[in-house]
PDB file of N, CA and C in Angstrom:
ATOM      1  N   UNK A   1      11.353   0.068   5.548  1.00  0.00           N
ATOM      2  CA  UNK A   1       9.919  -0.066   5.607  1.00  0.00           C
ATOM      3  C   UNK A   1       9.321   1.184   4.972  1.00  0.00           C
ATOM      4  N   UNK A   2       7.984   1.159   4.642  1.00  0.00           N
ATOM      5  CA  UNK A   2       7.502   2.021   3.757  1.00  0.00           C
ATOM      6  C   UNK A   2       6.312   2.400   4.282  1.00  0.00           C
ATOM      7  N   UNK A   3       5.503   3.552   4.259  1.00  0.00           N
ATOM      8  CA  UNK A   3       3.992   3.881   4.160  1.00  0.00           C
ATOM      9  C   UNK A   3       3.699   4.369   2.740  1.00  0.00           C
ATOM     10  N   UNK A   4       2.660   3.671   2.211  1.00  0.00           N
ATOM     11  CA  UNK A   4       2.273   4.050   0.819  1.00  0.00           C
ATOM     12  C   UNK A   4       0.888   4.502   1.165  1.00  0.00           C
ATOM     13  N   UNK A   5       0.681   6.006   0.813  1.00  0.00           N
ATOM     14  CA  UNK A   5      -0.594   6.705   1.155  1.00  0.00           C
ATOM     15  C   UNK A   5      -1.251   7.002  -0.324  1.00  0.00           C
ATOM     16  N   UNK A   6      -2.246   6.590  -0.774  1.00  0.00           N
ATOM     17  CA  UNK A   6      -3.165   6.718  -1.787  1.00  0.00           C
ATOM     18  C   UNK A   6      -4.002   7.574  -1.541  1.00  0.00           C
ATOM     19  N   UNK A   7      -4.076   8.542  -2.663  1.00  0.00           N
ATOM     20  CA  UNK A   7      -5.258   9.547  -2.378  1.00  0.00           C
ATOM     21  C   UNK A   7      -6.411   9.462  -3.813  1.00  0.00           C
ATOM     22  N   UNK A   8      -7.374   9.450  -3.773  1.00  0.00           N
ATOM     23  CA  UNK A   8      -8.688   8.684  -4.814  1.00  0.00           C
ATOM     24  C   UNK A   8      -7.913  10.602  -5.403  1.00  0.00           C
ATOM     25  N   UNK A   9      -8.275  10.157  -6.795  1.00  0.00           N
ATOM     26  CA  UNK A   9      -8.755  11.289  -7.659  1.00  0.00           C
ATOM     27  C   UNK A   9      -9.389  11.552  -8.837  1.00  0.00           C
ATOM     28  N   UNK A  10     -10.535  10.155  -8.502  1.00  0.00           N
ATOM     29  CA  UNK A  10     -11.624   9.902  -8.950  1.00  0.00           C
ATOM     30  C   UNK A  10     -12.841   9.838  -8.431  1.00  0.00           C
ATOM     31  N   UNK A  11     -14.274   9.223  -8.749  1.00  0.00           N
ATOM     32  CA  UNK A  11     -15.118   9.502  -7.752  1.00  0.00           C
ATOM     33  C   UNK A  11     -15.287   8.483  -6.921  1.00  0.00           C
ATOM     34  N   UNK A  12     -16.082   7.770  -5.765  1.00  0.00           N
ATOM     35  CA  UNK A  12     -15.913   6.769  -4.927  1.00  0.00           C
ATOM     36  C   UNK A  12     -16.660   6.026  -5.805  1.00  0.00           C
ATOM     37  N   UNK A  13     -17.442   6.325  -6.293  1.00  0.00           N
ATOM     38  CA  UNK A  13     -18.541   5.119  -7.494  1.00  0.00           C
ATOM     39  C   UNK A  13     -17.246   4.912  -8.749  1.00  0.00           C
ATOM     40  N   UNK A  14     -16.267   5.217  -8.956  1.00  0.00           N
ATOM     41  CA  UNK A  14     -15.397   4.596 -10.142  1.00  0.00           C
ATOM     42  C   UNK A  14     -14.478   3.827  -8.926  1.00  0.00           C
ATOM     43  N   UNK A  15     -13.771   4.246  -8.076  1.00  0.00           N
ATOM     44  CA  UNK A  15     -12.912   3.620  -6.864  1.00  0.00           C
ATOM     45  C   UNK A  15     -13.630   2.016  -7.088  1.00  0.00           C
ATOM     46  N   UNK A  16     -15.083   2.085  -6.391  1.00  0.00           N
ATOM     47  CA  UNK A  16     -15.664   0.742  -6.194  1.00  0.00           C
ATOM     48  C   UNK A  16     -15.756   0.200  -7.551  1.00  0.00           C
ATOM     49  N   UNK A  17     -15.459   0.438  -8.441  1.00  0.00           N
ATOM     50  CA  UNK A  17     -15.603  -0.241  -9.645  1.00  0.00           C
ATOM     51  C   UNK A  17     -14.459  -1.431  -9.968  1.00  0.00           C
ATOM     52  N   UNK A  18     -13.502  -0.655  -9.006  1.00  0.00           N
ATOM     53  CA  UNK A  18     -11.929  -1.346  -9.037  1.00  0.00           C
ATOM     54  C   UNK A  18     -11.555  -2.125  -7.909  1.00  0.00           C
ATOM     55  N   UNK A  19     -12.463  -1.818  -6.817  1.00  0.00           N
ATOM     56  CA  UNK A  19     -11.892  -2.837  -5.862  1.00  0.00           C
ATOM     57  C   UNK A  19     -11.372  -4.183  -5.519  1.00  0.00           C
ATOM     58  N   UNK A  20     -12.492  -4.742  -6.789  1.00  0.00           N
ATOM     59  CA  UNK A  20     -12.104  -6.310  -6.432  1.00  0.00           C
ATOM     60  C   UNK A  20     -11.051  -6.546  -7.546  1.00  0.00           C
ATOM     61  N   UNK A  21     -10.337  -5.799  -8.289  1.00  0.00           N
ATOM     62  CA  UNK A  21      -9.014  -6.214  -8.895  1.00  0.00           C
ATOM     63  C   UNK A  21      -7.448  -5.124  -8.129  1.00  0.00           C
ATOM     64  N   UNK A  22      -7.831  -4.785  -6.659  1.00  0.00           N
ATOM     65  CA  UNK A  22      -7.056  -3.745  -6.369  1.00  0.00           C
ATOM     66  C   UNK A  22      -7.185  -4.636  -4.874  1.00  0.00           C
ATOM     67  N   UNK A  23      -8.102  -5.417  -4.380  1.00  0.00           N
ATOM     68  CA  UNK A  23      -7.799  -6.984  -3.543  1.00  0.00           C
ATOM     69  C   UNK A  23      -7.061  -7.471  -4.227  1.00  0.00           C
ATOM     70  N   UNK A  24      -7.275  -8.152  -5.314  1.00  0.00           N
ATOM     71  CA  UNK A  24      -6.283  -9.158  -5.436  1.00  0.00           C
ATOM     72  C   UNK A  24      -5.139  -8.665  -5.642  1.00  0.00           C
ATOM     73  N   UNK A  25      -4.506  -7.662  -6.139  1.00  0.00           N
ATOM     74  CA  UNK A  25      -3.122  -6.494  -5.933  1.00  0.00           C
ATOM     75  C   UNK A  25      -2.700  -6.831  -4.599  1.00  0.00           C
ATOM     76  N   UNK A  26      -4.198  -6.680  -3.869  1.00  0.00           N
ATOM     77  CA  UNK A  26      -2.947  -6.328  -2.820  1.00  0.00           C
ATOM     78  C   UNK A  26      -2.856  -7.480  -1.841  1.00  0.00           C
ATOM     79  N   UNK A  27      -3.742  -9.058  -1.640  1.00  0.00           N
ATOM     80  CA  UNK A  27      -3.665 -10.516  -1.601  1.00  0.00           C
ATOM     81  C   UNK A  27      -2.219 -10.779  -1.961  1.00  0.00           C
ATOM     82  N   UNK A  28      -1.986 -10.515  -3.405  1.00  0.00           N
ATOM     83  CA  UNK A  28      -0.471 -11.167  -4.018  1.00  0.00           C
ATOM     84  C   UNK A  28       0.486 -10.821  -3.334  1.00  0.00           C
ATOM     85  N   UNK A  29       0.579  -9.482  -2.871  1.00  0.00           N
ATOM     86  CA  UNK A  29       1.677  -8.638  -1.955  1.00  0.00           C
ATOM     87  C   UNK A  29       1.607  -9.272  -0.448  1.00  0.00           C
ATOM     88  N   UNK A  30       0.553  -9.533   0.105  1.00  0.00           N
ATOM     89  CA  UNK A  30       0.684 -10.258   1.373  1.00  0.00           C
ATOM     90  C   UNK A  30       1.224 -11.303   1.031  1.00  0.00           C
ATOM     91  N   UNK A  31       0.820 -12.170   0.419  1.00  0.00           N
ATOM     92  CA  UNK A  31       1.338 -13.715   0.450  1.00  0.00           C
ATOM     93  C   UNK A  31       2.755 -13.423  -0.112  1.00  0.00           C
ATOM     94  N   UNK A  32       3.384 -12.694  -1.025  1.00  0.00           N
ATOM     95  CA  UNK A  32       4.689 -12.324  -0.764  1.00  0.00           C
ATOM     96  C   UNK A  32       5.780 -12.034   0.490  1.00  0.00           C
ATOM     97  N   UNK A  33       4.533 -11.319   1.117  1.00  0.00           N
ATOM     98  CA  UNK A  33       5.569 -10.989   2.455  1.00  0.00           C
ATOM     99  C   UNK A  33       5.531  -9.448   2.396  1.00  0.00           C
ATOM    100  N   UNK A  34       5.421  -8.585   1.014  1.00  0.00           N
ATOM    101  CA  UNK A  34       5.740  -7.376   1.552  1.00  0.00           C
ATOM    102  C   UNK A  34       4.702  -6.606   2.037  1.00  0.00           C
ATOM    103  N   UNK A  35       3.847  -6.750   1.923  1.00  0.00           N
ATOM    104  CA  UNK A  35       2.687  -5.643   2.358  1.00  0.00           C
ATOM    105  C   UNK A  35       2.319  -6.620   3.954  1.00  0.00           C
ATOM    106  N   UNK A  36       2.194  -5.440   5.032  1.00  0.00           N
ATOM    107  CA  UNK A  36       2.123  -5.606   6.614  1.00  0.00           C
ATOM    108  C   UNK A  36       0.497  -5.418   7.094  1.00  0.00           C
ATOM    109  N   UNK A  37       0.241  -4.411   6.852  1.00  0.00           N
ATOM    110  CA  UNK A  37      -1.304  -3.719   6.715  1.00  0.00           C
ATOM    111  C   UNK A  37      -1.494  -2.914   5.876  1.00  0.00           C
ATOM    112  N   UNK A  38      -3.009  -2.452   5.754  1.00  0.00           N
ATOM    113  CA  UNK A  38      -3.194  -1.857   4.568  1.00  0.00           C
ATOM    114  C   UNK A  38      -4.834  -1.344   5.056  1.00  0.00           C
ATOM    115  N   UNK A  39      -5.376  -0.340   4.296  1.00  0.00           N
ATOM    116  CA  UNK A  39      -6.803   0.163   5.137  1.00  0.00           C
ATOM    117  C   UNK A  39      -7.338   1.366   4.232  1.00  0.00           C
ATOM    118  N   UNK A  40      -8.335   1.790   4.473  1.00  0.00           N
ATOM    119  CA  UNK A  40      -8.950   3.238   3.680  1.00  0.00           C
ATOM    120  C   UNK A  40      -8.754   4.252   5.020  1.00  0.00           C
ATOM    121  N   UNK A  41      -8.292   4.923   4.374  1.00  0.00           N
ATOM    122  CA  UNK A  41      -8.674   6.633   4.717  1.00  0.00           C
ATOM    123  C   UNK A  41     -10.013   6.635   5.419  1.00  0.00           C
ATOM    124  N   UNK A  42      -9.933   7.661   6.543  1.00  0.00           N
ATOM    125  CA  UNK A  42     -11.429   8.176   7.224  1.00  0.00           C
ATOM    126  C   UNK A  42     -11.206   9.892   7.273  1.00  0.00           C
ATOM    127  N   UNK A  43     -11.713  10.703   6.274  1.00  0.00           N
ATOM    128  CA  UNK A  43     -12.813   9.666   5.364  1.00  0.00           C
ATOM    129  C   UNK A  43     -12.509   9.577   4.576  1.00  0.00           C
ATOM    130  N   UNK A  44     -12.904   8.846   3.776  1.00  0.00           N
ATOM    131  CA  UNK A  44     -12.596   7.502   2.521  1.00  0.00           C
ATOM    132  C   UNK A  44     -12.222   8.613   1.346  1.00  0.00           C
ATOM    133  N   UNK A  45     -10.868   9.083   1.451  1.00  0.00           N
ATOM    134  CA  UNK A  45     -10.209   9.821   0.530  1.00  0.00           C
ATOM    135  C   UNK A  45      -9.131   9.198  -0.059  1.00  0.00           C
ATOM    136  N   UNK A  46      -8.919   7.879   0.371  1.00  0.00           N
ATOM    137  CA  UNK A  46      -8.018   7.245  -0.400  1.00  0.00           C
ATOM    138  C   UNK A  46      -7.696   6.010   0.704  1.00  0.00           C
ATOM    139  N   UNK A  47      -6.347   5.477   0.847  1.00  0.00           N
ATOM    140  CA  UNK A  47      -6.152   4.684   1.315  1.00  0.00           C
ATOM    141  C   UNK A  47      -4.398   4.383   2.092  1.00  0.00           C
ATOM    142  N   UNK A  48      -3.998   3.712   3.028  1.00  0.00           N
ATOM    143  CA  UNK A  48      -2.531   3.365   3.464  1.00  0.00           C
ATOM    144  C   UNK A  48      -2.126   2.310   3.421  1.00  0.00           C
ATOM    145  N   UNK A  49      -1.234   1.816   2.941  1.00  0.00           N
ATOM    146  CA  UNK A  49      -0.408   0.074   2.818  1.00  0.00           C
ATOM    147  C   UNK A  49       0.943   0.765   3.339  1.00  0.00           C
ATOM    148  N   UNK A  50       1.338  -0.356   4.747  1.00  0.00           N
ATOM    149  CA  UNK A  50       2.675  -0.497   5.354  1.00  0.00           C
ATOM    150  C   UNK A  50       3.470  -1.293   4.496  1.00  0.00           C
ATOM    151  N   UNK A  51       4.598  -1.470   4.014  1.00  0.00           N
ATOM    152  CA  UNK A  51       5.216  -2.484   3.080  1.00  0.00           C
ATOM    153  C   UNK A  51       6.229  -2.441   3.734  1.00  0.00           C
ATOM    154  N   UNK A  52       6.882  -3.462   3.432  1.00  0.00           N
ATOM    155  CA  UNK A  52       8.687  -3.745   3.748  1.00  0.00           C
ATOM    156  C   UNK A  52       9.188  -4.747   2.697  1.00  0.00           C
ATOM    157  N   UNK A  53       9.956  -3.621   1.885  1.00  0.00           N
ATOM    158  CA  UNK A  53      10.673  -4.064   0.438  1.00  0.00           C
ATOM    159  C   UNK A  53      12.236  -3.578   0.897  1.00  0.00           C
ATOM    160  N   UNK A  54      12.658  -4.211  -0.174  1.00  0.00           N
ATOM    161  CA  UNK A  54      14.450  -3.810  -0.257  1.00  0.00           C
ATOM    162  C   UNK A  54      14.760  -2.025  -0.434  1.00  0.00           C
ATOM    163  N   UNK A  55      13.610  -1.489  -1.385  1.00  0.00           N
ATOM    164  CA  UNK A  55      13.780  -0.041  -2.159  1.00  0.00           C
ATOM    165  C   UNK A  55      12.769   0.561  -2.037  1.00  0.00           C
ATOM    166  N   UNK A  56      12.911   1.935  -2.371  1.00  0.00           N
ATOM    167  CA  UNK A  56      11.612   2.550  -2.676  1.00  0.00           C
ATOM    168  C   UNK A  56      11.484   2.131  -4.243  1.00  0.00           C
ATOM    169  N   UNK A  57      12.563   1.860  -5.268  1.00  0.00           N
ATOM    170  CA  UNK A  57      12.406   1.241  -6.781  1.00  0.00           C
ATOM    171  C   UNK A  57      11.520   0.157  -6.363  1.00  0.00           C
ATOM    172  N   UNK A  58      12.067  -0.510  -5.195  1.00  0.00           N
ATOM    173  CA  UNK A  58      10.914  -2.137  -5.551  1.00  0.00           C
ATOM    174  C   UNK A  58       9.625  -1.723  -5.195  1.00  0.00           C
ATOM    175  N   UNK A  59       9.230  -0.709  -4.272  1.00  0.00           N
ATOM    176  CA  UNK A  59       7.597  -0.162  -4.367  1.00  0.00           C
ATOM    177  C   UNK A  59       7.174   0.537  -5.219  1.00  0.00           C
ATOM    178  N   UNK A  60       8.069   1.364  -6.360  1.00  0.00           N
ATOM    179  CA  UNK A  60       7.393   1.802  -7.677  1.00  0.00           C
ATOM    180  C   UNK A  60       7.157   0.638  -8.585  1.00  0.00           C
ATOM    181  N   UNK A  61       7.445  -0.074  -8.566  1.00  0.00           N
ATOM    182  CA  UNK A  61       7.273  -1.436  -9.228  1.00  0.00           C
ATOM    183  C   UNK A  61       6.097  -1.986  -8.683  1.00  0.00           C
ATOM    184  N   UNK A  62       6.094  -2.057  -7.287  1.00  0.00           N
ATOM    185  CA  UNK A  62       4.652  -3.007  -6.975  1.00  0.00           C
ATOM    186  C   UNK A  62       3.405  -2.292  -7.060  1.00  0.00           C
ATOM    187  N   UNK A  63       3.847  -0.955  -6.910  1.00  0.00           N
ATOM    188  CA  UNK A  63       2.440   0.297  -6.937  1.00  0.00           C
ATOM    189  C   UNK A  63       2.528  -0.118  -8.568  1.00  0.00           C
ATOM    190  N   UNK A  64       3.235   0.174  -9.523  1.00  0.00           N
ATOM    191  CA  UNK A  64       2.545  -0.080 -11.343  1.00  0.00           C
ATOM    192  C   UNK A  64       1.643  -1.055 -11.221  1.00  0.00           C
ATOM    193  N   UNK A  65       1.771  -2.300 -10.478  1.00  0.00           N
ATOM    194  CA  UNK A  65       0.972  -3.529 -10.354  1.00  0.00           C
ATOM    195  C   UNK A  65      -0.660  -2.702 -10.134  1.00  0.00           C
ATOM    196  N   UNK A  66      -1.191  -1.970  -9.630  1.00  0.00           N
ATOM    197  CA  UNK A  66      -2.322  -1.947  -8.984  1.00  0.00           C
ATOM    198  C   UNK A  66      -2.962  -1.413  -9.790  1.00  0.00           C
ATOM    199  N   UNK A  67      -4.217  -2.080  -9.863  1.00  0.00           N
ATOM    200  CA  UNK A  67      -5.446  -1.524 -10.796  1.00  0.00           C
ATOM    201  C   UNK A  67      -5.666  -0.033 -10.500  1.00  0.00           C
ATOM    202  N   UNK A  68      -5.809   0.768  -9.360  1.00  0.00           N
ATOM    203  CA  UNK A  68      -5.941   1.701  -9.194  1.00  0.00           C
ATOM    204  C   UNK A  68      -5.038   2.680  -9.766  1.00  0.00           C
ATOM    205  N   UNK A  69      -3.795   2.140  -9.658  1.00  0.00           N
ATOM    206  CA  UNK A  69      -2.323   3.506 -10.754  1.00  0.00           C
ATOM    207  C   UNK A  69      -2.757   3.103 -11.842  1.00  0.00           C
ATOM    208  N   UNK A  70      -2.572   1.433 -12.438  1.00  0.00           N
ATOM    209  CA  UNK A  70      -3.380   1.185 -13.820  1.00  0.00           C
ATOM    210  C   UNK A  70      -4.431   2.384 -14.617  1.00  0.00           C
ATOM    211  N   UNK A  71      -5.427   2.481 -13.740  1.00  0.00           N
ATOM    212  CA  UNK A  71      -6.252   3.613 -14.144  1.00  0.00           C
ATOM    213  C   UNK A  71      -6.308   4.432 -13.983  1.00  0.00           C
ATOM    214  N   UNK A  72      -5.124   5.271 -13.177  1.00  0.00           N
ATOM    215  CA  UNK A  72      -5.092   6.546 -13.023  1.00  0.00           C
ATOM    216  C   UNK A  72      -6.556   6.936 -11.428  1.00  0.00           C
ATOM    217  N   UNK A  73      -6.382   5.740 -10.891  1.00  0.00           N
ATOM    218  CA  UNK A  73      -8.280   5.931  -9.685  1.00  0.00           C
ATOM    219  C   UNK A  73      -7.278   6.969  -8.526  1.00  0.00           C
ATOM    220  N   UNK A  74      -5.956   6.513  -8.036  1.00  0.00           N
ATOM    221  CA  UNK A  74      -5.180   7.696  -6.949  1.00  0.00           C
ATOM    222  C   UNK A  74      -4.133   7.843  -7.788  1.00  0.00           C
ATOM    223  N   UNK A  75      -3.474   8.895  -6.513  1.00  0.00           N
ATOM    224  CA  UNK A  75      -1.733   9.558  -6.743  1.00  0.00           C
ATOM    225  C   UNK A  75      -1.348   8.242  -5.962  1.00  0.00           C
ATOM    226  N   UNK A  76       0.073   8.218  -5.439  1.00  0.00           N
ATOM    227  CA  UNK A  76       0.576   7.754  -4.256  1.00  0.00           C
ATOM    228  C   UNK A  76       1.943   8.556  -3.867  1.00  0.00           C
ATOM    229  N   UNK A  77       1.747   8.676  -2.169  1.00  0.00           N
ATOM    230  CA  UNK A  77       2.658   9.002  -2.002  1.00  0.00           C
ATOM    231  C   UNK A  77       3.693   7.541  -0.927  1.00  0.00           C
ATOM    232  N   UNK A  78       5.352   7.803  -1.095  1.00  0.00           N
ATOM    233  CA  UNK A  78       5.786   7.095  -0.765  1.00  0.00           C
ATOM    234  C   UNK A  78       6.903   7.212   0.408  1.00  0.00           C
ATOM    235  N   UNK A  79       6.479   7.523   1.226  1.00  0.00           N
ATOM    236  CA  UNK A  79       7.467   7.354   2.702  1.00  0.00           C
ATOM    237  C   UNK A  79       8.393   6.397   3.337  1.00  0.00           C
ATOM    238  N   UNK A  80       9.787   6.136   3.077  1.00  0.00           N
ATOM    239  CA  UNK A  80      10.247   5.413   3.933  1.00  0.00           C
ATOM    240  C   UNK A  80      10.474   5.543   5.146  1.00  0.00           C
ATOM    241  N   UNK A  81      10.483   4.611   5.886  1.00  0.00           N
ATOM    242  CA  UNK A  81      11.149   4.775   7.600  1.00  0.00           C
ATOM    243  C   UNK A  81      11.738   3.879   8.465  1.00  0.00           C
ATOM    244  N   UNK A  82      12.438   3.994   9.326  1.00  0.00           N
ATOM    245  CA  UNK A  82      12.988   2.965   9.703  1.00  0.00           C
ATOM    246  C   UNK A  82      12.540   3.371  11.151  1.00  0.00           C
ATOM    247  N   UNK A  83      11.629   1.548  11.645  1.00  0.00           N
ATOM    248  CA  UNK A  83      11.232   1.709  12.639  1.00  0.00           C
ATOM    249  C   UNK A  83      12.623   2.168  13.958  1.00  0.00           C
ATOM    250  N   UNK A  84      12.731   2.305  14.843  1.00  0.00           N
ATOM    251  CA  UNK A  84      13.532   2.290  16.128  1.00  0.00           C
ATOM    252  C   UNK A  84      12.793   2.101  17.550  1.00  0.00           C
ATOM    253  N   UNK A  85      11.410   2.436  17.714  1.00  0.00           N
ATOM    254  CA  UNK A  85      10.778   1.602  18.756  1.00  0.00           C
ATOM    255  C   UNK A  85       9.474   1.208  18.021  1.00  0.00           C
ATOM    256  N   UNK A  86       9.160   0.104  18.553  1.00  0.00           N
ATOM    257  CA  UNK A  86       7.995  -1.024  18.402  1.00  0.00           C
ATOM    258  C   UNK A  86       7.670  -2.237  19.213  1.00  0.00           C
ATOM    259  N   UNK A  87       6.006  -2.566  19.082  1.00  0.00           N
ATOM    260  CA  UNK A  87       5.688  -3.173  19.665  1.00  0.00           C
ATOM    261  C   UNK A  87       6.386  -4.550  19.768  1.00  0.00           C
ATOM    262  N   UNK A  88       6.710  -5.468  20.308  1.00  0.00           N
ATOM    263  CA  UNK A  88       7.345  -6.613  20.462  1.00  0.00           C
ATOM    264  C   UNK A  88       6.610  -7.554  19.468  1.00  0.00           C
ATOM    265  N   UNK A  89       5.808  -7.335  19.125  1.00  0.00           N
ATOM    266  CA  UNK A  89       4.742  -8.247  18.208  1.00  0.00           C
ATOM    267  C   UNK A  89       5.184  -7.835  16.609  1.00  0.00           C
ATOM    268  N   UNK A  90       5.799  -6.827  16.851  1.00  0.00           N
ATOM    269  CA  UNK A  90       6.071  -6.336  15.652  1.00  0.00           C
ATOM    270  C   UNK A  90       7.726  -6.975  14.789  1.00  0.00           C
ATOM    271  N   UNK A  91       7.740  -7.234  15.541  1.00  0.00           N
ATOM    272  CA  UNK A  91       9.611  -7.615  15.706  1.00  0.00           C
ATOM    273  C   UNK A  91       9.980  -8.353  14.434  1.00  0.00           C
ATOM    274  N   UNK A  92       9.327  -9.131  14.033  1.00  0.00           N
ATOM    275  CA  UNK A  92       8.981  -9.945  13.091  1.00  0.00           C
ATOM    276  C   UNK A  92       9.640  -9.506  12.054  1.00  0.00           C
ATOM    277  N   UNK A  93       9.035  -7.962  11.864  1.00  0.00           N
ATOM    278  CA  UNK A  93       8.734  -7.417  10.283  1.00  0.00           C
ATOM    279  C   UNK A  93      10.192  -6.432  10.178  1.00  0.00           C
ATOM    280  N   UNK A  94      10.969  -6.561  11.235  1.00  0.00           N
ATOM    281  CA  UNK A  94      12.108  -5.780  11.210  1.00  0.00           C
ATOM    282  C   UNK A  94      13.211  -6.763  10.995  1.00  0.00           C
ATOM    283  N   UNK A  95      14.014  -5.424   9.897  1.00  0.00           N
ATOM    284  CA  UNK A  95      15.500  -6.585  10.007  1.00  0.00           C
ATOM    285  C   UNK A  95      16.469  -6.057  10.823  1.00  0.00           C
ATOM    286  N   UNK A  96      17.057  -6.921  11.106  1.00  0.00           N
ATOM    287  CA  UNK A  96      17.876  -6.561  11.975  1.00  0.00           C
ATOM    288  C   UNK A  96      19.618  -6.462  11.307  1.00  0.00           C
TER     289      UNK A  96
END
């Protein structure tokens, strides 16, 4: 599993310029399966997507997808982890 932390390093008026092609980025990834949640920064310095891919290669691949790396709008950084306690609701998203 992954945390992908986006940090803007552009201004929030170019950010919003990209949003509605950086939804559908990240729409395609849910209905895939890999992206879990996803949210902005407080305060709105960028943004976090939970993923669960095979690699950290298969999340440099899905981060090229996003309008925002497209244009250079954040960095990203990329954390793997492997859960060991979680909510029971969560169970789902773990392999076993």
């Amino acid at each position: 599993m992954f945390i992908i932390s986006l940090t803007y390093k552009s201004s929030i008026e170019k950010v919003e310029q990209f949003i509605p092609q950086h939804n559908i980025f990240l729409n395609k990834h849910y209905e895939s399966g890999r992206f879990i949640a996803s949210g902005r920064k407080e305060p709105r310095t960028g943004g976090i997507i939970i993923a669960n891919a095979e690699s950290k290669n298969e999340i440099e691949e899905i981060i090229s997808e996003d309008p925002f790396y497209i244009h250079q709008i954040a960095d990203y950084e990329i954390t793997e982890f492997i859960p060991s306690k979680y909510n029971q609701n969560f169970k789902f998203f773990i392999e076993d």
